[in-house]
C-alpha atoms as a PDB file:
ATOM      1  CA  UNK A   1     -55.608 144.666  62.132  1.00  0.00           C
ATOM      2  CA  UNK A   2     -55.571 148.456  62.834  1.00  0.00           C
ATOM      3  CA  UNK A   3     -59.364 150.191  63.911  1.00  0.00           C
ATOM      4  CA  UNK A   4     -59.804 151.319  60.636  1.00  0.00           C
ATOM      5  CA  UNK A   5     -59.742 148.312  58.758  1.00  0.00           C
ATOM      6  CA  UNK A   6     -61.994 146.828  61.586  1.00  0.00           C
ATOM      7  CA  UNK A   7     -64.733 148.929  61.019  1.00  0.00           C
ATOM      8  CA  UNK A   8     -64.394 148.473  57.003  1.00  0.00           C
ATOM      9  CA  UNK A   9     -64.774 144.769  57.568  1.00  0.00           C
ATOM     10  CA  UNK A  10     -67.402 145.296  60.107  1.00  0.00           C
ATOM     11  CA  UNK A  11     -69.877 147.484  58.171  1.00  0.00           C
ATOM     12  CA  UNK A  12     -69.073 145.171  55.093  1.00  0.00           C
ATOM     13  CA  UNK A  13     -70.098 141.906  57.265  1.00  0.00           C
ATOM     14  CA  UNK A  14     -72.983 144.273  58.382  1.00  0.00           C
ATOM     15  CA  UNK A  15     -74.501 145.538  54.818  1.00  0.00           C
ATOM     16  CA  UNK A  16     -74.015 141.544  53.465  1.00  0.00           C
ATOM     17  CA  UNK A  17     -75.905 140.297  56.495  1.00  0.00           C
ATOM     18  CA  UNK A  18     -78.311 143.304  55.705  1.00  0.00           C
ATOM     19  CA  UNK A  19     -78.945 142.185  51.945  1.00  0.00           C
ATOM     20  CA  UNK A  20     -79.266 138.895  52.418  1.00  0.00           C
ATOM     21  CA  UNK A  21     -82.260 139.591  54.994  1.00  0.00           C
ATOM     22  CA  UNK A  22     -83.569 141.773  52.767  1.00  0.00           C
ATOM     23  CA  UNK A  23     -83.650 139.282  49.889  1.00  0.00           C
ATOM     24  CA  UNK A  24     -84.555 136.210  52.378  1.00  0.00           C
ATOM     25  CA  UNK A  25     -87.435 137.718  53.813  1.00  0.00           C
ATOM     26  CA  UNK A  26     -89.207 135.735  56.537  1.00  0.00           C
ATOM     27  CA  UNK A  27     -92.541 134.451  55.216  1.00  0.00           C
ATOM     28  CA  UNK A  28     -95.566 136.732  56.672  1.00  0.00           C
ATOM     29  CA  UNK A  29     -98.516 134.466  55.826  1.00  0.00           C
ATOM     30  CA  UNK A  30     -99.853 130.742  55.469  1.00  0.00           C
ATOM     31  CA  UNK A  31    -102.095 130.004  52.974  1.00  0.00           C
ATOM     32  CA  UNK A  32    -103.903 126.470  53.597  1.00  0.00           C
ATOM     33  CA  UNK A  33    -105.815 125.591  50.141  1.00  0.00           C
ATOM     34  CA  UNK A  34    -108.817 123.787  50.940  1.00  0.00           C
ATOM     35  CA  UNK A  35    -110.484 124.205  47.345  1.00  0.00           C
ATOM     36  CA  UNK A  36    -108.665 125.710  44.264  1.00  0.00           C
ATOM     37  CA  UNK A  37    -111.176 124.853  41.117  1.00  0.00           C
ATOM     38  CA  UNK A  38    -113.692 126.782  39.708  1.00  0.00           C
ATOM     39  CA  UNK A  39    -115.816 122.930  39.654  1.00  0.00           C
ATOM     40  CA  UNK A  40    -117.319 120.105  38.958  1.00  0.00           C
ATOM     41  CA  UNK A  41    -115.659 118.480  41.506  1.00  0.00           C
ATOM     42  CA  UNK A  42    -117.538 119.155  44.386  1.00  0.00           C
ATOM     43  CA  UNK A  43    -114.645 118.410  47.072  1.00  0.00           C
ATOM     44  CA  UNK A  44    -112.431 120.600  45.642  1.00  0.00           C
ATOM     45  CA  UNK A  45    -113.702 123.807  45.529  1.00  0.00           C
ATOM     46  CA  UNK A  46    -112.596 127.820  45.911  1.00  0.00           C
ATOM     47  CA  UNK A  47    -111.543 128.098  49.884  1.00  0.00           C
ATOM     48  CA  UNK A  48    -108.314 129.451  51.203  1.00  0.00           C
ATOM     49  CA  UNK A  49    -107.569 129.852  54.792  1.00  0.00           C
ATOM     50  CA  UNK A  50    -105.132 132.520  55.753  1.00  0.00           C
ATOM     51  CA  UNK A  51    -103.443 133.159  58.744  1.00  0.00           C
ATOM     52  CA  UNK A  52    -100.404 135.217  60.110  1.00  0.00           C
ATOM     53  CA  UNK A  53     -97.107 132.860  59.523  1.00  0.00           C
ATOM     54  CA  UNK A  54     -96.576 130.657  62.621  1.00  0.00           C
ATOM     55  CA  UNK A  55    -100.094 130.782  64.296  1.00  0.00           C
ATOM     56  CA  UNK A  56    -103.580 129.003  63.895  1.00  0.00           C
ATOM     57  CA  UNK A  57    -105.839 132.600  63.722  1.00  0.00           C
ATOM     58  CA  UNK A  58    -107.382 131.790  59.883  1.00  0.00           C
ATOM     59  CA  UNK A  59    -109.609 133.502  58.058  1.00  0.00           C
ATOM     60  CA  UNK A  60    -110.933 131.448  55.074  1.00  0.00           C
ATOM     61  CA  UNK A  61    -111.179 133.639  51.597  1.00  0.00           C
ATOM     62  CA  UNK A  62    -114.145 131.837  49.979  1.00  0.00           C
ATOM     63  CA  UNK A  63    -116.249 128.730  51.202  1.00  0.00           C
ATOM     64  CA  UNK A  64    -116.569 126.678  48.604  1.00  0.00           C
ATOM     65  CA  UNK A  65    -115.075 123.382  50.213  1.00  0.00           C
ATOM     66  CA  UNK A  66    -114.459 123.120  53.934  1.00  0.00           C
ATOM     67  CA  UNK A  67    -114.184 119.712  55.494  1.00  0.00           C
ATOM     68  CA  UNK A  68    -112.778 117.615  52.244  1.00  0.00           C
ATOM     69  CA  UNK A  69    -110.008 120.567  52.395  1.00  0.00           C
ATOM     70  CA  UNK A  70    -109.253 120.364  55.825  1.00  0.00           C
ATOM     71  CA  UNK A  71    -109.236 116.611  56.096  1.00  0.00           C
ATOM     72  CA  UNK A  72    -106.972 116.806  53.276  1.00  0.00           C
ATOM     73  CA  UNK A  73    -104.549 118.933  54.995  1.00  0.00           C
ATOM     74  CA  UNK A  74    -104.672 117.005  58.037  1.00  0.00           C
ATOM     75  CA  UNK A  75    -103.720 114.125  55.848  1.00  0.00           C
ATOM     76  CA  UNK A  76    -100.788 116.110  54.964  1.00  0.00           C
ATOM     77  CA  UNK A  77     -99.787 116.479  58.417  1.00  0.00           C
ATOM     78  CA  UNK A  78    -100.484 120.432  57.897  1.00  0.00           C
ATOM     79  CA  UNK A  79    -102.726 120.155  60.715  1.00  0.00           C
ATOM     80  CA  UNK A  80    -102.237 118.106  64.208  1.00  0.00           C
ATOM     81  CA  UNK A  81    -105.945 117.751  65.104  1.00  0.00           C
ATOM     82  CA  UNK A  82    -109.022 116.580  63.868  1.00  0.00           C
ATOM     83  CA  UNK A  83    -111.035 118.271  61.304  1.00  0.00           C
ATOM     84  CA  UNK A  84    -113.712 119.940  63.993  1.00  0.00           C
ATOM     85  CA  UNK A  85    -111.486 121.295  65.653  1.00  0.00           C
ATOM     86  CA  UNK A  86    -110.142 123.531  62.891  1.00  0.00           C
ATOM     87  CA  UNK A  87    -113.518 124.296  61.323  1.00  0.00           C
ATOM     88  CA  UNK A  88    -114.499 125.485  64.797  1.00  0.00           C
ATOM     89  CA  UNK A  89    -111.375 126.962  66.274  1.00  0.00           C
ATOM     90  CA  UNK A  90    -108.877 127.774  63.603  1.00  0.00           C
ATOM     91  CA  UNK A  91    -111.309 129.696  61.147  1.00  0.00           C
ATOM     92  CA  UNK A  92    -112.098 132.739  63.275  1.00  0.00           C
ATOM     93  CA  UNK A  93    -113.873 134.224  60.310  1.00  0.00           C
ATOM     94  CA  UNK A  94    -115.161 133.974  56.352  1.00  0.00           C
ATOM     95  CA  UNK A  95    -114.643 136.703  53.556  1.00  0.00           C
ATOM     96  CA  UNK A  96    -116.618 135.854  50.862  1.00  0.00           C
ATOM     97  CA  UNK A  97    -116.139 137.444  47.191  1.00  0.00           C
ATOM     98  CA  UNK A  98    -119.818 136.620  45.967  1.00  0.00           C
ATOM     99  CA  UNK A  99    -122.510 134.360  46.799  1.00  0.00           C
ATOM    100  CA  UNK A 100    -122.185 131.509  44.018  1.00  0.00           C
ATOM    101  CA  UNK A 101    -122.309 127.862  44.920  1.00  0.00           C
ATOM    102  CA  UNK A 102    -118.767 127.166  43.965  1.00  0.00           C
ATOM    103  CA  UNK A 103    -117.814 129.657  46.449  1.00  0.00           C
ATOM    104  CA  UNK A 104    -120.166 129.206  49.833  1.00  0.00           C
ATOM    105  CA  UNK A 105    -121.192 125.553  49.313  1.00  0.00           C
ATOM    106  CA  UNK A 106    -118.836 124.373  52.424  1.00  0.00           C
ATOM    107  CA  UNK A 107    -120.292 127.073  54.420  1.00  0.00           C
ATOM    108  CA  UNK A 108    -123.890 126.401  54.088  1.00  0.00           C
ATOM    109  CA  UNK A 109    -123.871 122.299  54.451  1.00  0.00           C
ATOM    110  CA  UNK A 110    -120.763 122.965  57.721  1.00  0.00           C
ATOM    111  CA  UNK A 111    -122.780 125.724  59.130  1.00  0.00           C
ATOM    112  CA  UNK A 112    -124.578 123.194  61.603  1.00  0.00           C
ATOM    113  CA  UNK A 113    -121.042 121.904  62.719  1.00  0.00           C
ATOM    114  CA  UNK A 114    -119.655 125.287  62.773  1.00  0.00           C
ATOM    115  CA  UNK A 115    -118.882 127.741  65.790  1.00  0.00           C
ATOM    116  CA  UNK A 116    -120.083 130.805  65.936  1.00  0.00           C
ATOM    117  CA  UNK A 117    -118.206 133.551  63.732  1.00  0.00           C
ATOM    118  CA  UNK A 118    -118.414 136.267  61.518  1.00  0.00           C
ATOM    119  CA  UNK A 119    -119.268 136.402  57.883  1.00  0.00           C
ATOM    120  CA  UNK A 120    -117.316 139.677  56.045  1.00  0.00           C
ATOM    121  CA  UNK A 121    -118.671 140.516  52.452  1.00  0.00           C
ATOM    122  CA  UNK A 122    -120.191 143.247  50.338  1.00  0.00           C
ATOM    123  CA  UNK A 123    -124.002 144.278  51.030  1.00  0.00           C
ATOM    124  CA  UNK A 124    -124.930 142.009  46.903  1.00  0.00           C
ATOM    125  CA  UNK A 125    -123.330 139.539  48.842  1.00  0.00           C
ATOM    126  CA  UNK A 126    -124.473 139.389  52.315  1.00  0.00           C
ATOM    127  CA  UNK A 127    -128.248 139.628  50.350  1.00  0.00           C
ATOM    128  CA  UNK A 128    -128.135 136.691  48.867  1.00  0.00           C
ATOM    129  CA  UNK A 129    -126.323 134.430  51.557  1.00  0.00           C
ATOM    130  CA  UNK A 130    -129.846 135.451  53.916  1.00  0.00           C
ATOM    131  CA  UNK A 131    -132.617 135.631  51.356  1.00  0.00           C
ATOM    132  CA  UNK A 132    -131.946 132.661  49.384  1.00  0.00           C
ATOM    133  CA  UNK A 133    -129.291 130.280  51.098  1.00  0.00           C
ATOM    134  CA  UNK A 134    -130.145 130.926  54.779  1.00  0.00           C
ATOM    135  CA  UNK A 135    -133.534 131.038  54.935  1.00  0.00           C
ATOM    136  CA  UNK A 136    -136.168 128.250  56.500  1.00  0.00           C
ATOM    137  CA  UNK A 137    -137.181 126.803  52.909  1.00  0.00           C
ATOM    138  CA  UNK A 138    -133.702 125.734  51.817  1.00  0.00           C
ATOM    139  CA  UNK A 139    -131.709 125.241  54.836  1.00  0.00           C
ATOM    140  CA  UNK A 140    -131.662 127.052  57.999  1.00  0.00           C
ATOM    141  CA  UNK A 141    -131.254 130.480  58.781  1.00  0.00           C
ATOM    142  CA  UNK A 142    -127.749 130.456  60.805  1.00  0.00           C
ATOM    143  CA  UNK A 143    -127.428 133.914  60.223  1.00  0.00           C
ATOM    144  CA  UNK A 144    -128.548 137.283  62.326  1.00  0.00           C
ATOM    145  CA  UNK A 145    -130.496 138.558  59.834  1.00  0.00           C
ATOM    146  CA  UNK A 146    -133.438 137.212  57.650  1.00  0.00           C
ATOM    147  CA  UNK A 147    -136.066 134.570  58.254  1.00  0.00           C
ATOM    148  CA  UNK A 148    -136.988 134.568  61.558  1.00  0.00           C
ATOM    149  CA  UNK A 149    -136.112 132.835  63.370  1.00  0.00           C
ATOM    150  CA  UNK A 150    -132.422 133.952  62.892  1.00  0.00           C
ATOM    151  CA  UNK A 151    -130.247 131.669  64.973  1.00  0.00           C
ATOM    152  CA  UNK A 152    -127.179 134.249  65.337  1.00  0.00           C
ATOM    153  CA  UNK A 153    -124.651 131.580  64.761  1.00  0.00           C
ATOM    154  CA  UNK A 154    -122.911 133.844  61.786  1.00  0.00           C
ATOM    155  CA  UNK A 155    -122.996 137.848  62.258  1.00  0.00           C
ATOM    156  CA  UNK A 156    -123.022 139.496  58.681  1.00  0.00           C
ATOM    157  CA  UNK A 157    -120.579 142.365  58.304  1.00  0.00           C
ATOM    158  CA  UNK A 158    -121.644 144.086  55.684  1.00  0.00           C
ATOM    159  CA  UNK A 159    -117.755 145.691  54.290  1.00  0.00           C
ATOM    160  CA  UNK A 160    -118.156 149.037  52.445  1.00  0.00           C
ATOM    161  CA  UNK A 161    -115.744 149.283  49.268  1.00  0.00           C
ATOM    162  CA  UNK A 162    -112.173 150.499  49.835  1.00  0.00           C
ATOM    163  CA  UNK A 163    -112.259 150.720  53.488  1.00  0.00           C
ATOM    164  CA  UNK A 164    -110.681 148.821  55.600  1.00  0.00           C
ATOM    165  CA  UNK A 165    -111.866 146.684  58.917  1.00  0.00           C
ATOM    166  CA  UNK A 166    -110.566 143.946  61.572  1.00  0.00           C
ATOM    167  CA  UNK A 167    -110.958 140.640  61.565  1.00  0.00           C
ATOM    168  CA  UNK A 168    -112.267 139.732  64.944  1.00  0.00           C
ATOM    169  CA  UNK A 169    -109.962 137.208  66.947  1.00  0.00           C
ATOM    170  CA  UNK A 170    -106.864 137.842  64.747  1.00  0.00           C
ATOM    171  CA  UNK A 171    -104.251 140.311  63.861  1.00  0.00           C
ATOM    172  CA  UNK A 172    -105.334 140.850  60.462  1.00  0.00           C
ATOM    173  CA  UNK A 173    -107.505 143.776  58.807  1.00  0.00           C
ATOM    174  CA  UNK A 174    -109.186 143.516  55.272  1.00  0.00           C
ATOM    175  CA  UNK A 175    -110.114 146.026  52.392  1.00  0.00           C
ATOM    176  CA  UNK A 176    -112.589 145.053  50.089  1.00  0.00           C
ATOM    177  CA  UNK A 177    -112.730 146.037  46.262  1.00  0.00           C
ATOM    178  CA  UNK A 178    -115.322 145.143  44.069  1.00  0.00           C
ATOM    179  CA  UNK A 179    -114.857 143.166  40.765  1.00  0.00           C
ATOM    180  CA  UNK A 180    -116.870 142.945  37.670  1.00  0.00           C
ATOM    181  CA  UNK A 181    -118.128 139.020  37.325  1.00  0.00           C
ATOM    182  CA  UNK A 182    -119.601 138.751  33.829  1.00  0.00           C
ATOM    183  CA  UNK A 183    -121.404 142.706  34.317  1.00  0.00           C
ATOM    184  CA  UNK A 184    -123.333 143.344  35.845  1.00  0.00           C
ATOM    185  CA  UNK A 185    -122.905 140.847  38.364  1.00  0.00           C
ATOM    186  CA  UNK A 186    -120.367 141.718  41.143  1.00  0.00           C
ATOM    187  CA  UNK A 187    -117.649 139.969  43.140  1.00  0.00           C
ATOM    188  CA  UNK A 188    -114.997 141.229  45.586  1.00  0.00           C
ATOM    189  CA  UNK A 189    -111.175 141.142  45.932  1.00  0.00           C
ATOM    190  CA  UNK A 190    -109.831 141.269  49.338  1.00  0.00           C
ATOM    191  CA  UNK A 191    -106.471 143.125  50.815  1.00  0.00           C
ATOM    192  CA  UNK A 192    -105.728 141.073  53.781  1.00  0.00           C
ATOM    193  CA  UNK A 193    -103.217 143.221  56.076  1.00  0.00           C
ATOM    194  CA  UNK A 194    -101.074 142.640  59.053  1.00  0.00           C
ATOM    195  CA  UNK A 195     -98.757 145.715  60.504  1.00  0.00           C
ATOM    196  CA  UNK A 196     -97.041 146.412  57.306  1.00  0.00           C
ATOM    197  CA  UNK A 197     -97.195 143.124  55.499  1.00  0.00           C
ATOM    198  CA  UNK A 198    -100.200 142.808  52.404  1.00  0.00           C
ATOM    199  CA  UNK A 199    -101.870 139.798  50.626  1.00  0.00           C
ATOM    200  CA  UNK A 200    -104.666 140.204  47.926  1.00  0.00           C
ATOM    201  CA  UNK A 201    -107.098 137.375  46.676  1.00  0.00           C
ATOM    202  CA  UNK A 202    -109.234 138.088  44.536  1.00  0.00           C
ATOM    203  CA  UNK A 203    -113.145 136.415  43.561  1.00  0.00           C
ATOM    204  CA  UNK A 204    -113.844 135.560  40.040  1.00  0.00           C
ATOM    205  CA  UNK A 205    -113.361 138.558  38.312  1.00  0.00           C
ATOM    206  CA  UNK A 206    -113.691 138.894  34.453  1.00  0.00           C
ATOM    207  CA  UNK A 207    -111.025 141.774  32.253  1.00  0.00           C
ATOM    208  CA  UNK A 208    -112.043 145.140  32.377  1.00  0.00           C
ATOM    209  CA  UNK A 209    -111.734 144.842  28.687  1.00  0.00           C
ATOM    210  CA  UNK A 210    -114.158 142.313  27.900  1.00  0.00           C
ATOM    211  CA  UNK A 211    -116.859 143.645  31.101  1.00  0.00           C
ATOM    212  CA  UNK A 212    -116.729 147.385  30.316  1.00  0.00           C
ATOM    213  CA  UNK A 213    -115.332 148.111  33.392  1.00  0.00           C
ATOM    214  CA  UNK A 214    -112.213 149.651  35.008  1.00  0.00           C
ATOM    215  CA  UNK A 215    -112.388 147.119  38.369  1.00  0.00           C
ATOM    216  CA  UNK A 216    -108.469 145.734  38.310  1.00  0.00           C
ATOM    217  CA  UNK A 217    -107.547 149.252  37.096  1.00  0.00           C
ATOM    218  CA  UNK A 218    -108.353 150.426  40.151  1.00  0.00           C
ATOM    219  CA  UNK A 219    -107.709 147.775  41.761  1.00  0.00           C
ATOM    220  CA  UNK A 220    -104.125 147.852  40.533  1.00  0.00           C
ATOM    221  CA  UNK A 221    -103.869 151.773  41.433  1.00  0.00           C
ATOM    222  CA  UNK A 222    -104.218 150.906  45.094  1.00  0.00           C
ATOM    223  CA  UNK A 223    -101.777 147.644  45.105  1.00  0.00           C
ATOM    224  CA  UNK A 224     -99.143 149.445  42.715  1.00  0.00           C
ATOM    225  CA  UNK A 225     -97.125 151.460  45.717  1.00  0.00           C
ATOM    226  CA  UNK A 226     -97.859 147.707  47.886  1.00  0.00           C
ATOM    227  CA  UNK A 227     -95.720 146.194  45.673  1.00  0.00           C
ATOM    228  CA  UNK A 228     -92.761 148.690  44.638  1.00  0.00           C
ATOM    229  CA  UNK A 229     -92.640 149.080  48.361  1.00  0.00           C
ATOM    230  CA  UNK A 230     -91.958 145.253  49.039  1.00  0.00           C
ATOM    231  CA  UNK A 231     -95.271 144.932  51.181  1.00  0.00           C
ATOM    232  CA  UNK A 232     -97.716 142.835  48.400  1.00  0.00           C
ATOM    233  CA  UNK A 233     -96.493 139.351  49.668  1.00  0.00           C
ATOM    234  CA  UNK A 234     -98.707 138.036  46.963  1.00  0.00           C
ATOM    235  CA  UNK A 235    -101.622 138.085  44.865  1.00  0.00           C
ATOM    236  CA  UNK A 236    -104.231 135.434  43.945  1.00  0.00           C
ATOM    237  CA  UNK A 237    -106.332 135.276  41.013  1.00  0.00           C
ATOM    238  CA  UNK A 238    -108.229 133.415  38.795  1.00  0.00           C
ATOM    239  CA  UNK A 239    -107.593 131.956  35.482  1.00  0.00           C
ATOM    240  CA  UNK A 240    -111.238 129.914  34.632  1.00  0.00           C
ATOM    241  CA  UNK A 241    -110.366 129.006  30.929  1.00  0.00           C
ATOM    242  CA  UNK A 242    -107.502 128.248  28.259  1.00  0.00           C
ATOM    243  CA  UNK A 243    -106.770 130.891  25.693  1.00  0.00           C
ATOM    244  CA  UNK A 244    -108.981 129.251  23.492  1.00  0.00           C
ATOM    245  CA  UNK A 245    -112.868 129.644  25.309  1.00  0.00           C
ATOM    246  CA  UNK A 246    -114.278 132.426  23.363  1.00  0.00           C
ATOM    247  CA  UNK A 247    -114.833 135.292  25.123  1.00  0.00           C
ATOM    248  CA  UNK A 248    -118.940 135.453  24.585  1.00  0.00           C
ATOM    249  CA  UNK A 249    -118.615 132.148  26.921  1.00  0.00           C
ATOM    250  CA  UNK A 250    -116.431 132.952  29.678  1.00  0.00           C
ATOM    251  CA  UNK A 251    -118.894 134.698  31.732  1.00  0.00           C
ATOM    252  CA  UNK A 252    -116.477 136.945  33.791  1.00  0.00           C
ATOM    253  CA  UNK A 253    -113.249 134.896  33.719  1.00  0.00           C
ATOM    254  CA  UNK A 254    -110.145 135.185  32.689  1.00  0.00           C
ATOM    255  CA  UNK A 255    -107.633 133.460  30.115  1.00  0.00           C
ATOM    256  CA  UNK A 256    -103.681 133.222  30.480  1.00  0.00           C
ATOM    257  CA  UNK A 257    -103.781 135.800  27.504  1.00  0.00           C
ATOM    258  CA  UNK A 258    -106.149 137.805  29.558  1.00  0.00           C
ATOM    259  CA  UNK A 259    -104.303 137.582  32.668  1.00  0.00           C
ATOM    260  CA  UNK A 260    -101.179 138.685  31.302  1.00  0.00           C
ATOM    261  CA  UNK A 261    -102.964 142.040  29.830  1.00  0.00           C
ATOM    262  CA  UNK A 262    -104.068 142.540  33.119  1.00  0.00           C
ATOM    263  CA  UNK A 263    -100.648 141.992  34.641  1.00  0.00           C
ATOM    264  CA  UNK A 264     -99.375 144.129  32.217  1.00  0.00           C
ATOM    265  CA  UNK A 265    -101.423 147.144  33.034  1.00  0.00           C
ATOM    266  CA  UNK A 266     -99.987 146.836  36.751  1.00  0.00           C
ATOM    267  CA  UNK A 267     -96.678 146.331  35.753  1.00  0.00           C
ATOM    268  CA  UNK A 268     -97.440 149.832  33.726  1.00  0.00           C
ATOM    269  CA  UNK A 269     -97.620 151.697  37.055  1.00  0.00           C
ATOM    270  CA  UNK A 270     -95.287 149.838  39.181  1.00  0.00           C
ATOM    271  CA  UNK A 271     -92.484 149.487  36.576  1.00  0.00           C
ATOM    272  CA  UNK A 272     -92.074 145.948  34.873  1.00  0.00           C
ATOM    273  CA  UNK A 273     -88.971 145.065  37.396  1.00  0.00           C
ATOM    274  CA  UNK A 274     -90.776 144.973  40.395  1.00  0.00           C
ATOM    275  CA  UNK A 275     -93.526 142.302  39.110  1.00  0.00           C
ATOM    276  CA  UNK A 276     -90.222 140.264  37.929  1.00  0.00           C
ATOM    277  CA  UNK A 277     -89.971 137.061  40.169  1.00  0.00           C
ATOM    278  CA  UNK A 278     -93.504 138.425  42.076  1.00  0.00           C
ATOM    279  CA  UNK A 279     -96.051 135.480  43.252  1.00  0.00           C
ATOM    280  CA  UNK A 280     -99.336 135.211  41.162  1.00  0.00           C
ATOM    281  CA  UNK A 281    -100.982 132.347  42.800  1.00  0.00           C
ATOM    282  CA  UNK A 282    -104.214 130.908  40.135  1.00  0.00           C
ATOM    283  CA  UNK A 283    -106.828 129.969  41.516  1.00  0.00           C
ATOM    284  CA  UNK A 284    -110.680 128.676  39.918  1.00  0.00           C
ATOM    285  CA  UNK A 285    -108.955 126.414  37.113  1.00  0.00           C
ATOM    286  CA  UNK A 286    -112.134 124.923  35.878  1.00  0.00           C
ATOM    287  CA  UNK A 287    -111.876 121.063  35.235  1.00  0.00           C
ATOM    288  CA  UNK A 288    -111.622 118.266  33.644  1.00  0.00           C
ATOM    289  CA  UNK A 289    -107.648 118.015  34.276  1.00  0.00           C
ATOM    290  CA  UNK A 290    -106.548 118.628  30.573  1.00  0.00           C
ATOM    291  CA  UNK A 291    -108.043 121.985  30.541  1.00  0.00           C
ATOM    292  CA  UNK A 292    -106.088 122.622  33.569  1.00  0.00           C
ATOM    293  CA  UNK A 293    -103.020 121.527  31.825  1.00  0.00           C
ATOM    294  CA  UNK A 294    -103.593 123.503  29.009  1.00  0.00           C
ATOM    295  CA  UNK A 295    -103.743 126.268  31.228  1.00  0.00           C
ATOM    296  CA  UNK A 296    -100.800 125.684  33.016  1.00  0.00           C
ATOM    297  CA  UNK A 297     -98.552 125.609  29.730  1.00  0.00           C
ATOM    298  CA  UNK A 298    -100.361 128.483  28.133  1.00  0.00           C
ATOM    299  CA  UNK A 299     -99.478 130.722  31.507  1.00  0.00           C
ATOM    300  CA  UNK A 300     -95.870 129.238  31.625  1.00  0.00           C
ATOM    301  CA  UNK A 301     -95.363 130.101  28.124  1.00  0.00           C
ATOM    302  CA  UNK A 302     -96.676 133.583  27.427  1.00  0.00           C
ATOM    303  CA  UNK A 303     -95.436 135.537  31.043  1.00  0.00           C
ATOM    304  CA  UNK A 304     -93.674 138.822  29.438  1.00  0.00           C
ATOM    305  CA  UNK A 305     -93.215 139.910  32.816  1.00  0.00           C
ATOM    306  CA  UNK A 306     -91.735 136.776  34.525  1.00  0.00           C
ATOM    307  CA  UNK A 307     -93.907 136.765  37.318  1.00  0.00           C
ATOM    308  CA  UNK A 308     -93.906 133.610  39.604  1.00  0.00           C
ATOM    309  CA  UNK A 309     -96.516 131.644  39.018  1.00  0.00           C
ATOM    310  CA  UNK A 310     -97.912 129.576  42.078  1.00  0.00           C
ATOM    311  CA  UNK A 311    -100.029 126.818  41.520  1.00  0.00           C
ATOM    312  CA  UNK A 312    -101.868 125.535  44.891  1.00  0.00           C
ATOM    313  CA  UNK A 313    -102.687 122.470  45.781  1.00  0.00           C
ATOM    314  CA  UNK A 314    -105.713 120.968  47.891  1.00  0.00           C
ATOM    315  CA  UNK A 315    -104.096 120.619  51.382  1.00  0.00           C
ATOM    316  CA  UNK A 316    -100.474 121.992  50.762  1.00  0.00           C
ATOM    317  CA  UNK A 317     -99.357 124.816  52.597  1.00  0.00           C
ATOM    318  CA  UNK A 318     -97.632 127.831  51.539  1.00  0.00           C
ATOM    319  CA  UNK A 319     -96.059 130.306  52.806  1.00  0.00           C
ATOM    320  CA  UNK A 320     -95.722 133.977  51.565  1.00  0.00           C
END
């Protein structure tokens, strides 16, 4: 074989082994579901940790259930330690979208067992979580601010829409955008970032349609270059009700009909290819389990844009 036909062979080997990277893409985040309805089961409730792929740095997206969740995953060998030990070591930190029970319950009732950490949401957030959850009258006040006297175990800090900060004691960095959650009551989607890599969860959020709003438009402005440049590993958001709740009762949710509008309008400034084969991971179905079913088959049939569609379970790990 002459040195010509060497280096043909060679850069072919090279762009194949180049493509196939490309298209196998190690995994940049872990995603441990500790709660993934929107209720009534009160062990089962919104909570993700994240973490960077391959280490034990989390920070949880929501608090709705925390131990049940994490013994759960331990059960699933996800975890080789006892459930302390990741509620006080492994979470380094909590983002919450908005203060509703469903969504800080495991928070408030661990918060005596918990180590000391910080607590990232939006100032109608961070309000809420010290004058009525953490105060003397209905609990204790864990936090830095508030009733006195404030015990300094959590440190509030209060995000600022758009802008992005660190998340102490890991490598990630989160932007928060606020949502419309039946209007005018507010929730938050976070942009979890490390180096170049993207994830974005989003609270209960209701269509900009039905709250008057243009939230996920703008929302899906600032993710549309994430995801025709390959960074967006993934998004996660909620879908509360089946097709058929009527929309005076969903009270800032979302449908699989909505949902797909919604997904539309993104796929409108990203082009419709690049959302083709693209994780959507639902979160907040709202129980009992043949509602969830319905919504299940209603998403799997109606998807115009063939997005994947990622349905966690308490305890299982995945990996985007």
């Amino acid at each position: 074989m002459n040195a010509y036909r060497i280096t043909v062979v060679f850069l072919l080997v090279f762009c194949t082994l180049t493509t196939n990277a490309q298209a196998l893409r190690l995994p940049a985040f872990t995603v441990v579901p500790l709660g993934t309805e929107g209720g009534i089961h009160e062990n089962n409730l919104s909570a993700y940790m994240l973490a960077v792929d391959g280490t034990n740095e989390y920070v949880c997206l929501d608090a709705g259930t925390l131990h049940a969740g994490i013994q759960r995953a331990i059960d699933k060998n996800v975890f080789e330690t006892d459930a302390g030990t990741v509620l006080k070591k492994y979470i380094k930190g909590y983002c919450i979208s908005h203060p509703h029970l469903d969504h800080v319950a495991g928070l408030i009732i661990n918060s005596p067992e918990d180590s000391a950490k910080y607590i990232y949401a939006m100032p109608y957030c961070i309000d809420v979580l010290k004058d009525n959850y953490f105060t003397w009258k209905s609990w204790a006040n864990f936090g830095n601010e508030g009733d006195k006297p404030a015990l300094g175990k959590y440190q509030y800090v209060a995000l600022s829409a758009n802008k992005e900060v660190s998340v102490e004691n890991t490598e990630l960095y989160v932007t928060p955008f606020v949502l419309s959650h039946s209007n005018p009551y507010r929730s938050t989607a976070f942009l979890i970032r490390r180096k170049e890599d993207y994830f974005l969860y989003l609270g209960d959020t209701g269509a900009d349609t039905i709250e008057h709003a243009n939230n996920l438009l703008e929302l899906w402005k600032a993710v549309a270059p994430l995801i025709k440049a390959r960074q967006l590993r993934a998004i996660a958001i909620e879908v509360s009700f089946p097709n058929e709740q009527p929309e005076k009762q969903l009270f800032g949710h979302l449908t699989p009909r909505l949902l797909m509008q919604e997904l539309q309008k993104l796929g409108a400034l990203t082009g419709e290819a690049a959302l083709r084969n693209f994780p959507i991971m639902i979160t907040h179905m709202k129980p009992p389990a043949d509602k969830e079913a319905r919504i299940i088959k209603e998403l799997r049939a109606d998807n115009p844009l063939d997005v994947k569609l990622v349905f966690p379970r308490q305890g299982k790990p995945l990996r985007f």
